[in-house]
C-alpha atoms as a PDB file:
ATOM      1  CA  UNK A   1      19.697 -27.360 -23.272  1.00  0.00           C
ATOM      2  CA  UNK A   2      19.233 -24.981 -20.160  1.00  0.00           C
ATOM      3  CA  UNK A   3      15.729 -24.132 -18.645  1.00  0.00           C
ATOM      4  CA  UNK A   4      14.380 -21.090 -17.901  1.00  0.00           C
ATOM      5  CA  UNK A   5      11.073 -19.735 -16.206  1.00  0.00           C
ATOM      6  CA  UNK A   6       9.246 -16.880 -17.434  1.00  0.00           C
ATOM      7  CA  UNK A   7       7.025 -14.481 -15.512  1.00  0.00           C
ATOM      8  CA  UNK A   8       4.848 -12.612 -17.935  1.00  0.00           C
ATOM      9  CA  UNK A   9       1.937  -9.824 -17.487  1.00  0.00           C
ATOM     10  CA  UNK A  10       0.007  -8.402 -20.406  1.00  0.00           C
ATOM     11  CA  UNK A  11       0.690  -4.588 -20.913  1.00  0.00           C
ATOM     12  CA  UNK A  12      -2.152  -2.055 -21.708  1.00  0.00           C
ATOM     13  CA  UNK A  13      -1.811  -2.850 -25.085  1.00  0.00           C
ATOM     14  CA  UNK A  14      -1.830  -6.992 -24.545  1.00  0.00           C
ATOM     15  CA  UNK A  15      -4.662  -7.091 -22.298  1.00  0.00           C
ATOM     16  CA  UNK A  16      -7.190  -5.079 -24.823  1.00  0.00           C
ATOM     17  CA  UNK A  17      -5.947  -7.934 -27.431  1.00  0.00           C
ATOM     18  CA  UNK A  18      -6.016 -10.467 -25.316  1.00  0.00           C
ATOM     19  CA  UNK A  19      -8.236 -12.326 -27.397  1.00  0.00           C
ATOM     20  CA  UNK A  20      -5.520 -12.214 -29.976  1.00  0.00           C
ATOM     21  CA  UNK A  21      -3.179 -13.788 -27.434  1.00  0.00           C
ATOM     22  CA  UNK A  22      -3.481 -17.705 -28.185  1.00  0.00           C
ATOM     23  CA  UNK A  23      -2.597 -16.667 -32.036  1.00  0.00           C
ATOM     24  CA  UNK A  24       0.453 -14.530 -30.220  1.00  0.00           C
ATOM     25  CA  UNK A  25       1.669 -17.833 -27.904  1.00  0.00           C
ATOM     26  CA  UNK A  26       1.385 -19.974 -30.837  1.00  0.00           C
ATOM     27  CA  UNK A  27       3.625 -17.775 -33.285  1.00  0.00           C
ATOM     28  CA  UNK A  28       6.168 -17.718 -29.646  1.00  0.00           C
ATOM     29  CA  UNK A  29       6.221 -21.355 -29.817  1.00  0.00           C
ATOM     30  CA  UNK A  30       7.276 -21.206 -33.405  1.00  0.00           C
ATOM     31  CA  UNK A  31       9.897 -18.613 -32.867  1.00  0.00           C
ATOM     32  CA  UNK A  32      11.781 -20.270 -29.941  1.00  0.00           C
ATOM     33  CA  UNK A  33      11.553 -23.724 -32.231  1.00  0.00           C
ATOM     34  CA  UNK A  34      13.534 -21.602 -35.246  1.00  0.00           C
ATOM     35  CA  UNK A  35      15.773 -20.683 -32.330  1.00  0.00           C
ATOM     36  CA  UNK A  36      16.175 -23.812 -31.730  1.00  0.00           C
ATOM     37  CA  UNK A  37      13.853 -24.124 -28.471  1.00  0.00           C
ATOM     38  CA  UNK A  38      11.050 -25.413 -27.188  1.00  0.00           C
ATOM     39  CA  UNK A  39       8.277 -24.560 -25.074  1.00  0.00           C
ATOM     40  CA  UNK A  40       7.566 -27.355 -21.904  1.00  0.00           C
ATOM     41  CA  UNK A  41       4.874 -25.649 -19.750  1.00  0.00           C
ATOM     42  CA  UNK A  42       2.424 -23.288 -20.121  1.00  0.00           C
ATOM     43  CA  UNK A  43       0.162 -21.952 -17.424  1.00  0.00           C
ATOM     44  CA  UNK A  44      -2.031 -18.764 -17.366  1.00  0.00           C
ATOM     45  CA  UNK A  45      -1.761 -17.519 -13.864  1.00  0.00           C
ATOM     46  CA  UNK A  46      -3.536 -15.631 -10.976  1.00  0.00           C
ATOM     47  CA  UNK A  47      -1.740 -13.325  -9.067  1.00  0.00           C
ATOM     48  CA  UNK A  48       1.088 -10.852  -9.656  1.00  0.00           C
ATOM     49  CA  UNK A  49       1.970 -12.540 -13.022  1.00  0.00           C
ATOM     50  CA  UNK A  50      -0.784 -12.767 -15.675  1.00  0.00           C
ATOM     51  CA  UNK A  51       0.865 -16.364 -17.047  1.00  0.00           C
ATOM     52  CA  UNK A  52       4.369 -18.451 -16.501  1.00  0.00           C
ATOM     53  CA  UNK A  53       6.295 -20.044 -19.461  1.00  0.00           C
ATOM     54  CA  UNK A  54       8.563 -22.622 -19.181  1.00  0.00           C
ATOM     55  CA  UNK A  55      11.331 -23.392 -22.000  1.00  0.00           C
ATOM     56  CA  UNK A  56      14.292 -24.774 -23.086  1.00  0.00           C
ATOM     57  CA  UNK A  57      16.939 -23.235 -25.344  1.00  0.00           C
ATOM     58  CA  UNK A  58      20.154 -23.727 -26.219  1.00  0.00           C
ATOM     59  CA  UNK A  59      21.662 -21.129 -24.472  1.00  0.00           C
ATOM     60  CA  UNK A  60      21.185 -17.558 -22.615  1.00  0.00           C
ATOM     61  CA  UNK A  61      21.921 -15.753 -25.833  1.00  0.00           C
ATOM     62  CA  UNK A  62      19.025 -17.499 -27.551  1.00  0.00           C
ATOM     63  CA  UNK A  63      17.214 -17.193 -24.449  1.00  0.00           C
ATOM     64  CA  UNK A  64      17.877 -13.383 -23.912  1.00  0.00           C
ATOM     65  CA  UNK A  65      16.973 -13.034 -27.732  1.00  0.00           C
ATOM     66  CA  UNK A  66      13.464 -14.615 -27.507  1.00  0.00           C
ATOM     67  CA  UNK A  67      12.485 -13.194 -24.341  1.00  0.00           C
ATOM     68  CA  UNK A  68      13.819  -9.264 -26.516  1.00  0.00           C
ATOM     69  CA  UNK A  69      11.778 -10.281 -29.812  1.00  0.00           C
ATOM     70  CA  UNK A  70       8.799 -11.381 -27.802  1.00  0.00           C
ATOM     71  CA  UNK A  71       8.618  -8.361 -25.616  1.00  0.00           C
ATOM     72  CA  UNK A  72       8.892  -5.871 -28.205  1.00  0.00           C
ATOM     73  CA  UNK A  73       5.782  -6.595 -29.468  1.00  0.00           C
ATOM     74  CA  UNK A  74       4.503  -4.439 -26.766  1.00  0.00           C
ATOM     75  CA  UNK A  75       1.868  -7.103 -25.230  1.00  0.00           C
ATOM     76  CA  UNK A  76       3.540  -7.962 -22.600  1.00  0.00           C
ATOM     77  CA  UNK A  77       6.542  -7.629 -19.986  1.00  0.00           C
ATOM     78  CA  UNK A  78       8.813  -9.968 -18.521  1.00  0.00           C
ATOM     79  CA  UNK A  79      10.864 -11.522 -15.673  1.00  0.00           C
ATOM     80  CA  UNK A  80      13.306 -14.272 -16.988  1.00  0.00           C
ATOM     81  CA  UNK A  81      14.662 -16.864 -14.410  1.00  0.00           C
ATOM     82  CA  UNK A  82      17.504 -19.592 -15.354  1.00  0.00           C
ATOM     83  CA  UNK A  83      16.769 -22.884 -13.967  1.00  0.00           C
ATOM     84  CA  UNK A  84      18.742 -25.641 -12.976  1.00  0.00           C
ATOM     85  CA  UNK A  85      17.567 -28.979 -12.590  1.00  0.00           C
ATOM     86  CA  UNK A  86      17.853 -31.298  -9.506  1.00  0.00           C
ATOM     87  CA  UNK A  87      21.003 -32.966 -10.504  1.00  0.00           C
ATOM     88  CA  UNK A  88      22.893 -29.738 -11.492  1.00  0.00           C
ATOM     89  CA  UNK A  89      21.382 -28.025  -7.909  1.00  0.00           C
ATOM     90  CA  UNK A  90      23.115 -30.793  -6.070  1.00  0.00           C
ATOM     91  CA  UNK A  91      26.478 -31.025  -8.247  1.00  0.00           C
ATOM     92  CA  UNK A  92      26.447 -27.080  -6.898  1.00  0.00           C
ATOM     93  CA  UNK A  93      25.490 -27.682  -3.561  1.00  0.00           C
ATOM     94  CA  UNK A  94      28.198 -30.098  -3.239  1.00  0.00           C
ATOM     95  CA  UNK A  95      31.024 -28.111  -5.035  1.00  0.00           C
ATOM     96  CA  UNK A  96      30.984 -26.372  -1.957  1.00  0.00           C
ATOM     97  CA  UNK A  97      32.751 -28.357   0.115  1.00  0.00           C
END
């Protein structure tokens, strides 16, 4: 499964239910596991983003699907990274030549 980091801040809307927000993560959680994700990390942040999720999923078009059905709730707004993990950073690094 691929990794990917995302950068989340609540919207106008998302930060005046914010007390609604674990019941929001939690019903995330179970969407990415239909999708056949999972959720690795979560941290609520301080800063420029409001919290950082870390996932797995199959691939970017369940990834680009969750991060689409999450954010049109309207709560929040994203920034979606793809990570790679050591061992595929270094099979890059040395494809280089």
């Amino acid at each position: 499964m691929a990794t990917y980091v995302l950068l989340g801040n609540w919207t106008e809307p998302g930060i005046r239910a914010v007390a609604d927000s674990p019941k929001r993560l939690d019903a995330a959680k179970s969407l990415l596991q239909e999708m056949g994700g999972q959720f690795k990390a979560f941290y609520m942040t301080m800063g420029e983003h409001d919290f950082v999720l870390v996932y797995e999923a199959p691939d970017d078009a369940v990834a680009a699907r969750f991060t689409l059905m999450s954010g049109r709730q309207g709560f929040i707004r994203t920034k979606t990274l793809k990570a790679f993990p050591e061992a595929a950073y270094r099979e890059i690094i040395n494809s280089l030549g």
